[in-house]
C-alpha atoms as a PDB file:
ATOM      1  CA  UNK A   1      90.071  69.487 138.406  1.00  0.00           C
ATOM      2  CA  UNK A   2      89.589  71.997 141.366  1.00  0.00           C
ATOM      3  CA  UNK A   3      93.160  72.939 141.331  1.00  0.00           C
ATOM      4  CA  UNK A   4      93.382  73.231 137.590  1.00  0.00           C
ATOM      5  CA  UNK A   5      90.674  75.510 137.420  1.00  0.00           C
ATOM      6  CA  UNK A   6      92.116  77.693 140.646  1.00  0.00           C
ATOM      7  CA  UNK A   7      94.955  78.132 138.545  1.00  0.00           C
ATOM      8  CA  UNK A   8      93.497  78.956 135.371  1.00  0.00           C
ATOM      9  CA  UNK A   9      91.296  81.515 137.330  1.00  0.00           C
ATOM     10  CA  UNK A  10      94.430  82.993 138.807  1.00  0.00           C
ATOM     11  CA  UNK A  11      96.330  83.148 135.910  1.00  0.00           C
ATOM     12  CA  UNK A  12      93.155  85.035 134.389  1.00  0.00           C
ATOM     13  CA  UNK A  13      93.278  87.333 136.885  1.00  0.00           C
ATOM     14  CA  UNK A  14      96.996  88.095 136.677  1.00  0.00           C
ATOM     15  CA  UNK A  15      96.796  88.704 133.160  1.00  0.00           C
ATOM     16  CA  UNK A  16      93.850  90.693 132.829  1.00  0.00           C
ATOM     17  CA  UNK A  17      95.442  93.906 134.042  1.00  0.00           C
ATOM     18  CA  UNK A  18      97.298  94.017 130.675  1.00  0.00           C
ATOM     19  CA  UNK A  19      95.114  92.321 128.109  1.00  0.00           C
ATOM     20  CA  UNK A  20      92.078  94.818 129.193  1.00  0.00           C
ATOM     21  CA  UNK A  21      94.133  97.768 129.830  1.00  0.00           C
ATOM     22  CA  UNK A  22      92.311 100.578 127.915  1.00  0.00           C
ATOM     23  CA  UNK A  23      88.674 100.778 126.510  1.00  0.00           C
ATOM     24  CA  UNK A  24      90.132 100.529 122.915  1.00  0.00           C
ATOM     25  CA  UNK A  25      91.383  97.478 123.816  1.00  0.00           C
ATOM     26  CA  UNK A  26      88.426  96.498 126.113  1.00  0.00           C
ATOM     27  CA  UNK A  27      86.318  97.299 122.729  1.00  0.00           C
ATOM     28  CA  UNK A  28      88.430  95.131 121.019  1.00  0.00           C
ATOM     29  CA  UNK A  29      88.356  91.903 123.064  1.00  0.00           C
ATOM     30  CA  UNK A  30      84.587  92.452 123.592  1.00  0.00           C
ATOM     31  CA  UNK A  31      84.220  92.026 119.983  1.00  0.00           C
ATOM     32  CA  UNK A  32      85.847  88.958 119.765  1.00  0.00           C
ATOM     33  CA  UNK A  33      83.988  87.620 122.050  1.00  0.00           C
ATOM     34  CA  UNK A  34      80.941  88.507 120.267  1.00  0.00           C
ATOM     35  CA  UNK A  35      82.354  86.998 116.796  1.00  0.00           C
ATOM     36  CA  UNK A  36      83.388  83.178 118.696  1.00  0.00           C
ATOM     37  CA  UNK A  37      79.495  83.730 120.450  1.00  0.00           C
ATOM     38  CA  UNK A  38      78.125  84.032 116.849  1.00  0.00           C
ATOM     39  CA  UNK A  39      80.208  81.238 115.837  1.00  0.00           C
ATOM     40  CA  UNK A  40      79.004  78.951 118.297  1.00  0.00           C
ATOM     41  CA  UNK A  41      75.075  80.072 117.923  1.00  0.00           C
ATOM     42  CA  UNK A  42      75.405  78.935 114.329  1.00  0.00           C
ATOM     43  CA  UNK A  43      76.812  75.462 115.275  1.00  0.00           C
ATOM     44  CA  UNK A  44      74.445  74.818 118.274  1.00  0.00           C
ATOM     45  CA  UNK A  45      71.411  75.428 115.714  1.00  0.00           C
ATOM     46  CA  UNK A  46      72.687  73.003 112.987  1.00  0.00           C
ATOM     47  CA  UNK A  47      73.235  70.262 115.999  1.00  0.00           C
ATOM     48  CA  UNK A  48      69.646  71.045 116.905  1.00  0.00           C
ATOM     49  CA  UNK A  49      68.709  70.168 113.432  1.00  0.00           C
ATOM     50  CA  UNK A  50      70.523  67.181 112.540  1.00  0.00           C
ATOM     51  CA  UNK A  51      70.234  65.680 116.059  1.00  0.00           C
ATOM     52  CA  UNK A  52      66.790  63.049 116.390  1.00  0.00           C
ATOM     53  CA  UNK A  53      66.655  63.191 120.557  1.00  0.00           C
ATOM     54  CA  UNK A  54      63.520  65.487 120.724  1.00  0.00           C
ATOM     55  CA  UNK A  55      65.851  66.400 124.170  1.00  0.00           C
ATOM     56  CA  UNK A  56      69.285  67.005 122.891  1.00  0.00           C
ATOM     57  CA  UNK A  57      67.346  69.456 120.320  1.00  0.00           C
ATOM     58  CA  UNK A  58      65.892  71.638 122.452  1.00  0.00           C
ATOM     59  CA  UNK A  59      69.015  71.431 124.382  1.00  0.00           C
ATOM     60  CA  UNK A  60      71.067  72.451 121.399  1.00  0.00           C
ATOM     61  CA  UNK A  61      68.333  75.411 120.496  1.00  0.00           C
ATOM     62  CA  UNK A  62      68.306  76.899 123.949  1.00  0.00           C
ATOM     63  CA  UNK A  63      72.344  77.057 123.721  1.00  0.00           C
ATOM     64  CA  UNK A  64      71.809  78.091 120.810  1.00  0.00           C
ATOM     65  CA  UNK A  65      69.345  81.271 121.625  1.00  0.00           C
ATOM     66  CA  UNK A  66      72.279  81.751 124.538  1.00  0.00           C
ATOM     67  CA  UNK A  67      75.253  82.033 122.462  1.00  0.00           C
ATOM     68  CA  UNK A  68      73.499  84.919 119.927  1.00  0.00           C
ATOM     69  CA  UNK A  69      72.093  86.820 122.490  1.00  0.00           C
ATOM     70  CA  UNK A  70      75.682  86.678 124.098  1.00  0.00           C
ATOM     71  CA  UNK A  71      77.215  87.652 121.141  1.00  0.00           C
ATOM     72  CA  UNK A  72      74.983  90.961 120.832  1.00  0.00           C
ATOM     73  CA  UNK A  73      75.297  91.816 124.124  1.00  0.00           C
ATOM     74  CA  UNK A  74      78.813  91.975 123.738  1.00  0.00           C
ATOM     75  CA  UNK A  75      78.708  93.620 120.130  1.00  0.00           C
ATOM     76  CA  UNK A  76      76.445  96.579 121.961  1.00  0.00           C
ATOM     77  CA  UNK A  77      78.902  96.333 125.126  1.00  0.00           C
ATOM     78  CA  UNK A  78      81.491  97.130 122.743  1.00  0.00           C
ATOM     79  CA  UNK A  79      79.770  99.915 120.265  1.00  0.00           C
ATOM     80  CA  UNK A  80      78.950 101.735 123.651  1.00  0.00           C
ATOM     81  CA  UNK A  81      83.018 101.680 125.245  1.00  0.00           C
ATOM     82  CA  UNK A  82      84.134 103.050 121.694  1.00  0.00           C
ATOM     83  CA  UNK A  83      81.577 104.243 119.406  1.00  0.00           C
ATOM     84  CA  UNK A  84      83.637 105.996 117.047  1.00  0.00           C
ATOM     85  CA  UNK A  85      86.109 102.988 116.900  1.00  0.00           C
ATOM     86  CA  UNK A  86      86.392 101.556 113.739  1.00  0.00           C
ATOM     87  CA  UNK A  87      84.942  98.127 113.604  1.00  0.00           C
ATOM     88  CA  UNK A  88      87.146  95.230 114.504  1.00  0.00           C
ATOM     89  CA  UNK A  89      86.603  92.786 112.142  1.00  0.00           C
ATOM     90  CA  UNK A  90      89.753  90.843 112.037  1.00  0.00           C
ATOM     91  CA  UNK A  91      90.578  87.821 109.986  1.00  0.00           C
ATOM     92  CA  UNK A  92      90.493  85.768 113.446  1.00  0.00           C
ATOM     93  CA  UNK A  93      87.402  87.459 114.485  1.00  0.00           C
ATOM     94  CA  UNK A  94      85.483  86.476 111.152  1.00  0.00           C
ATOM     95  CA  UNK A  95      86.760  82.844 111.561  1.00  0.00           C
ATOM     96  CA  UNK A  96      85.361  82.533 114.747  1.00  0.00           C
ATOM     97  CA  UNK A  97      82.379  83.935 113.533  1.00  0.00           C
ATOM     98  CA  UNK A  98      81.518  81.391 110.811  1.00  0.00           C
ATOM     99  CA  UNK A  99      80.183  77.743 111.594  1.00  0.00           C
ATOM    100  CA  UNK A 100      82.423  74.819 111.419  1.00  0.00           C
ATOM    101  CA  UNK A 101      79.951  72.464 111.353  1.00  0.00           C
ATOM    102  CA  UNK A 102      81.562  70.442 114.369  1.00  0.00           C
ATOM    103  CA  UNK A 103      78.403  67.888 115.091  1.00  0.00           C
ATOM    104  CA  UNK A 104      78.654  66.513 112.031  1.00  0.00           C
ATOM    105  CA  UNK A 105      82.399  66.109 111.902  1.00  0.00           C
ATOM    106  CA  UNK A 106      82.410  64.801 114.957  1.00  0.00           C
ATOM    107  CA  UNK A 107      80.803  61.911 117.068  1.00  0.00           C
ATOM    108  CA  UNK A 108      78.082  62.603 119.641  1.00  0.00           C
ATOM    109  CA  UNK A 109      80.323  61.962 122.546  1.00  0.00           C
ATOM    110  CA  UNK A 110      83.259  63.421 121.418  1.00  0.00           C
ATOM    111  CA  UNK A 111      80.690  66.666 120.352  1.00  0.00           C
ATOM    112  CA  UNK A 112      79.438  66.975 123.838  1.00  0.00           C
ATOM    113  CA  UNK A 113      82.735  66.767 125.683  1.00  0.00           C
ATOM    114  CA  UNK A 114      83.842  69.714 123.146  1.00  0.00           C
ATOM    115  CA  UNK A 115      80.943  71.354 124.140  1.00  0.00           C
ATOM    116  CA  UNK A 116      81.716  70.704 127.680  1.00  0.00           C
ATOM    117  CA  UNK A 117      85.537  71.914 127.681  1.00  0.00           C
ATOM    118  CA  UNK A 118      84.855  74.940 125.787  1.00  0.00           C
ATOM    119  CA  UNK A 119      81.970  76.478 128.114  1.00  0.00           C
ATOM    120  CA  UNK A 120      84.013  75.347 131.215  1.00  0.00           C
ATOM    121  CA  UNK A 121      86.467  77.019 129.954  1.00  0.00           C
ATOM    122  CA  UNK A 122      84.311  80.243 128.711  1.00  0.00           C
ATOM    123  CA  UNK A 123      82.915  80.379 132.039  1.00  0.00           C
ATOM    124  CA  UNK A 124      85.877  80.587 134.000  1.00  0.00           C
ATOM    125  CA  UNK A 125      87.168  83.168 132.006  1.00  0.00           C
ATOM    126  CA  UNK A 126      84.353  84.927 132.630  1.00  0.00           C
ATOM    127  CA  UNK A 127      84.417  84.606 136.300  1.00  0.00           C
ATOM    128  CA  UNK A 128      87.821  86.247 135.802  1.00  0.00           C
ATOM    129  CA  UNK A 129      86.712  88.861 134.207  1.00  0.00           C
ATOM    130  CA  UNK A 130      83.479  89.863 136.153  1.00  0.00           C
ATOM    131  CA  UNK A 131      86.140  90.227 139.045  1.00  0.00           C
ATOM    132  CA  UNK A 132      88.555  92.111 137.291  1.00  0.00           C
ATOM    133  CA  UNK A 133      85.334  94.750 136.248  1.00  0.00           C
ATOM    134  CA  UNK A 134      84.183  95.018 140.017  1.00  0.00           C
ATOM    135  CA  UNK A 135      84.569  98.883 139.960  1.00  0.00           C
ATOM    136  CA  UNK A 136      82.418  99.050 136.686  1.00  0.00           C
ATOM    137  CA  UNK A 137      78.421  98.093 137.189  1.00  0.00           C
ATOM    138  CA  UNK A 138      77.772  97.565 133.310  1.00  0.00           C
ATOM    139  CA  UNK A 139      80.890  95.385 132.717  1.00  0.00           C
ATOM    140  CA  UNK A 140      80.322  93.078 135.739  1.00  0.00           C
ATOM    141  CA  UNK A 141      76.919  92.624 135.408  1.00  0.00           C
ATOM    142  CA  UNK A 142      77.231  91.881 131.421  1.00  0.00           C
ATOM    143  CA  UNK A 143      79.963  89.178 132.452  1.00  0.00           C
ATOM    144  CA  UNK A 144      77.615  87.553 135.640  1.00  0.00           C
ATOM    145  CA  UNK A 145      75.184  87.479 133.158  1.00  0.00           C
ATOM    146  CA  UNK A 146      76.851  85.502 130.521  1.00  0.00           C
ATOM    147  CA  UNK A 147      78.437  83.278 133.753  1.00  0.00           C
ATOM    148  CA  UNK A 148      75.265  82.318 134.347  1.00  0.00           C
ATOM    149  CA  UNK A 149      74.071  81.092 131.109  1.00  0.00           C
ATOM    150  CA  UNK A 150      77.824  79.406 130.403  1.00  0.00           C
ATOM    151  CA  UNK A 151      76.848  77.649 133.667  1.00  0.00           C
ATOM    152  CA  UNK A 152      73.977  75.864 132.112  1.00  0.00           C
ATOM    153  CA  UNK A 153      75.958  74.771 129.358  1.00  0.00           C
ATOM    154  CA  UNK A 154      78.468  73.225 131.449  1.00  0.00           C
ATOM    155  CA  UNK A 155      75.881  71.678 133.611  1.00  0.00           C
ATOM    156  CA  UNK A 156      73.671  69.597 130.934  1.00  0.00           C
ATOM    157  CA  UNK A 157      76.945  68.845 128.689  1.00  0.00           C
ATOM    158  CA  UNK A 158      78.502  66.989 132.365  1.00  0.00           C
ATOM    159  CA  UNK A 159      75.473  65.467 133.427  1.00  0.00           C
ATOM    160  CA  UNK A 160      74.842  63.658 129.720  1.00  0.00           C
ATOM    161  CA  UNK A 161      78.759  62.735 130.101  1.00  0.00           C
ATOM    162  CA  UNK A 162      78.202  61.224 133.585  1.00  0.00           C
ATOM    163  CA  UNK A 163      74.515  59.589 131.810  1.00  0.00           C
ATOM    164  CA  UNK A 164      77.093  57.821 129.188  1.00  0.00           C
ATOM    165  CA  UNK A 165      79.564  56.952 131.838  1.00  0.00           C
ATOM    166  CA  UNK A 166      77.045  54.852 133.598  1.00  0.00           C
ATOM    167  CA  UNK A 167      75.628  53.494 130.953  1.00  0.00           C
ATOM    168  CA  UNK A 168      79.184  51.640 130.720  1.00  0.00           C
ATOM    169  CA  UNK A 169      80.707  53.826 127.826  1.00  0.00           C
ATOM    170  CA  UNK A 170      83.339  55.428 130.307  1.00  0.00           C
ATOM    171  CA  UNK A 171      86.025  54.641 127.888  1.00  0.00           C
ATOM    172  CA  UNK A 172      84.506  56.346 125.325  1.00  0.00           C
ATOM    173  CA  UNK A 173      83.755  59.503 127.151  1.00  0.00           C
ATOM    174  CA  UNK A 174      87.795  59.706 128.512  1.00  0.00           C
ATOM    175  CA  UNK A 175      88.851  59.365 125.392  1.00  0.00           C
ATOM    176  CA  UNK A 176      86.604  61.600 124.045  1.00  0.00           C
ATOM    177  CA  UNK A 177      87.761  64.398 126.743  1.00  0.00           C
ATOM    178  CA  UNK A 178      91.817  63.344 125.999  1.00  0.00           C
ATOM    179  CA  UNK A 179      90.903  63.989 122.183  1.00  0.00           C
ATOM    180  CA  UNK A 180      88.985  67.287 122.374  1.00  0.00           C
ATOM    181  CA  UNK A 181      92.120  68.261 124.619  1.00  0.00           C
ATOM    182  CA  UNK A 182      95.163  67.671 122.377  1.00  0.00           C
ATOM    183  CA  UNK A 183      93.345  69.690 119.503  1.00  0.00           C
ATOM    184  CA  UNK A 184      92.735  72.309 121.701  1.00  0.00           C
ATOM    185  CA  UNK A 185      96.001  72.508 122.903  1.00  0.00           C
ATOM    186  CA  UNK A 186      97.626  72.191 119.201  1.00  0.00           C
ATOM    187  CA  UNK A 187      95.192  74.581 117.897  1.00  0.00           C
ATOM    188  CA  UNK A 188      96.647  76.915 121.125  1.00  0.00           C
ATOM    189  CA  UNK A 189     100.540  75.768 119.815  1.00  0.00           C
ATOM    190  CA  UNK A 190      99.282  76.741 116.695  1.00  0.00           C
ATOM    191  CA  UNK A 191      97.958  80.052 117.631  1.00  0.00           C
ATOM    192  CA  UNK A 192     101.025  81.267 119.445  1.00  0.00           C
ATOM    193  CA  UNK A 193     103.224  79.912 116.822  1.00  0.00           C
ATOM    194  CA  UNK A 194     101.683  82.451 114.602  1.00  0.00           C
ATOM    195  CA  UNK A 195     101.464  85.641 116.754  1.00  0.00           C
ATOM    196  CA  UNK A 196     105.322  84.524 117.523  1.00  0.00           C
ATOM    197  CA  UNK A 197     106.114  84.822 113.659  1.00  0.00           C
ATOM    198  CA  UNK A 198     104.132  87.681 113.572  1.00  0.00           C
ATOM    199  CA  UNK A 199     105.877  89.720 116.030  1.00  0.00           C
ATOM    200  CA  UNK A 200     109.699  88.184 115.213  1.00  0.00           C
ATOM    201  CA  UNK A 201     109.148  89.239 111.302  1.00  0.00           C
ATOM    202  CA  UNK A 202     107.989  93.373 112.674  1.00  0.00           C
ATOM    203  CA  UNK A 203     110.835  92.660 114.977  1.00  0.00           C
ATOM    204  CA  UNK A 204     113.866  91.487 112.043  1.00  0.00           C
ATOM    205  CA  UNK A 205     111.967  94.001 108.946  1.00  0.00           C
ATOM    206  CA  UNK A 206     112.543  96.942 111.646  1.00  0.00           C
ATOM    207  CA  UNK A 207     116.179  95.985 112.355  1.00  0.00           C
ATOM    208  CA  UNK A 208     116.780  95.672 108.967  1.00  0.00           C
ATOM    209  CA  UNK A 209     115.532  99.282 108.132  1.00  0.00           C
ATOM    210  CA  UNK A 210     116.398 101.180 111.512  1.00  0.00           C
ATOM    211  CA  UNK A 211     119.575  99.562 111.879  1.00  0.00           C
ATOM    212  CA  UNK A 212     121.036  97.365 108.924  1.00  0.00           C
ATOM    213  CA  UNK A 213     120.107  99.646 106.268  1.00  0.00           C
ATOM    214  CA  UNK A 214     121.548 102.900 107.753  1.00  0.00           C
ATOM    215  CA  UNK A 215     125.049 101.454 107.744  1.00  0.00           C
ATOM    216  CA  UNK A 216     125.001 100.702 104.376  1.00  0.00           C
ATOM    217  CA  UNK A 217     124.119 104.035 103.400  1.00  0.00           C
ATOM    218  CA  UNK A 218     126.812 105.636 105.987  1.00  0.00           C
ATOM    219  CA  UNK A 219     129.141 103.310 104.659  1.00  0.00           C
ATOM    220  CA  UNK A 220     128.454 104.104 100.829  1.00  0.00           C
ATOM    221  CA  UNK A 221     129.131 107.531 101.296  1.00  0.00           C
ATOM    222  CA  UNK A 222     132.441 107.072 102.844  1.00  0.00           C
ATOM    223  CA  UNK A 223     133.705 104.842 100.511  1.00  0.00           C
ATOM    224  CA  UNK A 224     131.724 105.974  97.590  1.00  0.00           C
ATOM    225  CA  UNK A 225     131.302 109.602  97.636  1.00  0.00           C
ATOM    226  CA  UNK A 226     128.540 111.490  95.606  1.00  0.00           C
ATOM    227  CA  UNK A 227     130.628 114.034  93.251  1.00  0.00           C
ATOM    228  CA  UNK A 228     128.576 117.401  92.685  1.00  0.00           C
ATOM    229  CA  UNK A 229     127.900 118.674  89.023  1.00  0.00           C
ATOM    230  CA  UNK A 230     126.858 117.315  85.675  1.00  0.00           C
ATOM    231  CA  UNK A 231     128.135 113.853  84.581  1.00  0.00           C
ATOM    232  CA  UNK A 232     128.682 113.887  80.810  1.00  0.00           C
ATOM    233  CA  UNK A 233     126.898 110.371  79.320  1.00  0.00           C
ATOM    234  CA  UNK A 234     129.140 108.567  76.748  1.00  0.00           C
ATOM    235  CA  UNK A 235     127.813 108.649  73.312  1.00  0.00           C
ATOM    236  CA  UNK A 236     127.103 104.533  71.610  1.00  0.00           C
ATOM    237  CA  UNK A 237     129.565 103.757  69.584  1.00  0.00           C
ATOM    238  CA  UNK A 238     127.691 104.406  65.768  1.00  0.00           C
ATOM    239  CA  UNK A 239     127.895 101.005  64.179  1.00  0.00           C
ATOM    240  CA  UNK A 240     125.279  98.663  62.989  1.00  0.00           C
ATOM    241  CA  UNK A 241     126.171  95.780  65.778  1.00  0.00           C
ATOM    242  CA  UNK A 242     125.224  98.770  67.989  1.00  0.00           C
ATOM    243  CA  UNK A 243     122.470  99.751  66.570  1.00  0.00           C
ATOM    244  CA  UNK A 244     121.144  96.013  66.534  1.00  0.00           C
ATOM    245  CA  UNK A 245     121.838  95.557  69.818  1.00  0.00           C
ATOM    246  CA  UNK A 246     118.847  96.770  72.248  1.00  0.00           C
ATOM    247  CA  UNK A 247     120.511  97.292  75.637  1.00  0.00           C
END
């Protein structure tokens, strides 16, 4: 587990020079992480109300009070890098933004070890990223922060996974962590799947009118000249077929 997250921290690093290369795009990714913050609020406060463990309720609210202050924080972050940006409100963004309603889909175990993938995984990233910003005081300290918070979250979700494990359902919490896993990674597959298509459709429509497209016209006026002047239009024949006929 140490060495996949010292890997996941480096590849964070590597990539961030490129993903956060301009405070459009900065702007941009700031707001995304505002809308999946928003998202997750709004499922964290429907676990705290369907839940009956007066503990796992006020564990769920606090998260919960976490996640939308996170996702303002970030919404102002972004409003201040690029005020006069237009607002990013992509279809992805406004998915992550809704709630899926993921206690009740899923079972309390399986729930908590989501819980406990995604903020390890949040808080990683946002390790990364309070690194990357070292040379700019508002960025790093709105990503230590967050850190700190996503810290929490990954600290109660373990400890009630090791709770379960000694209380013999070990099994069920593995199997819970291998599930939450393979979604995640074919929800990733499925992800990059579509930015692929995305970017291979640009890719073929622009050959087909930079490249493709050209020839044919270059080609039609070799073989097919354009004659100057006025072309004289044959009359219809005057008969009644041809007047019955419409085209």
């Amino acid at each position: 587990m140490i060495a996949t997250a010292a890997g996941s921290q480096l590849m964070l690093r590597m990539l961030a020079p490129f993903v956060w290369r301009s405070a459009d795009k900065v702007a941009s990714k700031l707001e995304g992480f505002a809308a999946t913050e928003a998202g997750s609020a709004l499922d964290m406060l429907k676990a705290a109300e369907l839940t009956d463990d007066p503990k796992l309720r006020w564990l769920f609210f606090r998260h919960a009070m976490d996640e939308a202050r996170h996702a303002r924080m970030f919404r102002e972050a972004a409003r201040a890098l690029a005020p006069d940006a237009r607002a990013t409100a992509s279809e992805y963004n406004l998915i992550h933004a809704r709630r899926q309603n993921l206690f009740s889909r899923m079972p309390l175990i399986e729930f908590i070890a989501f819980v406990y993938l995604a903020e390890r995984r949040g808080e990683l990233q946002f390790r990364a990223l309070k690194t990357h910003f070292r040379g700019q005081a508002e960025l790093e300290a709105l990503f230590a922060r967050i850190g700190k918070d996503e810290r929490f979250h990954v600290a109660y979700s373990h400890k009630l996974l090791k709770t379960w494990r000694a209380e013999g359902q070990s099994l069920a919490v593995t199997r819970a962590l291998w599930k939450v896993r393979g979604v995640r990674a074919w929800e990733a597959w499925r992800r990059s799947g579509r930015i692929l298509g995305d970017v291979t459709s640009r890719l073929t429509l622009g050959t087909m009118y930079l490249v493709v497209l050209p020839i044919f016209v270059l080609l039609a006026r070799v073989f097919d000249p354009p004659t100057p002047g006025w072309k004289r239009r044959p009359s219809p024949p005057s008969t009644l077929a041809a007047a019955r006929r419409q085209f």
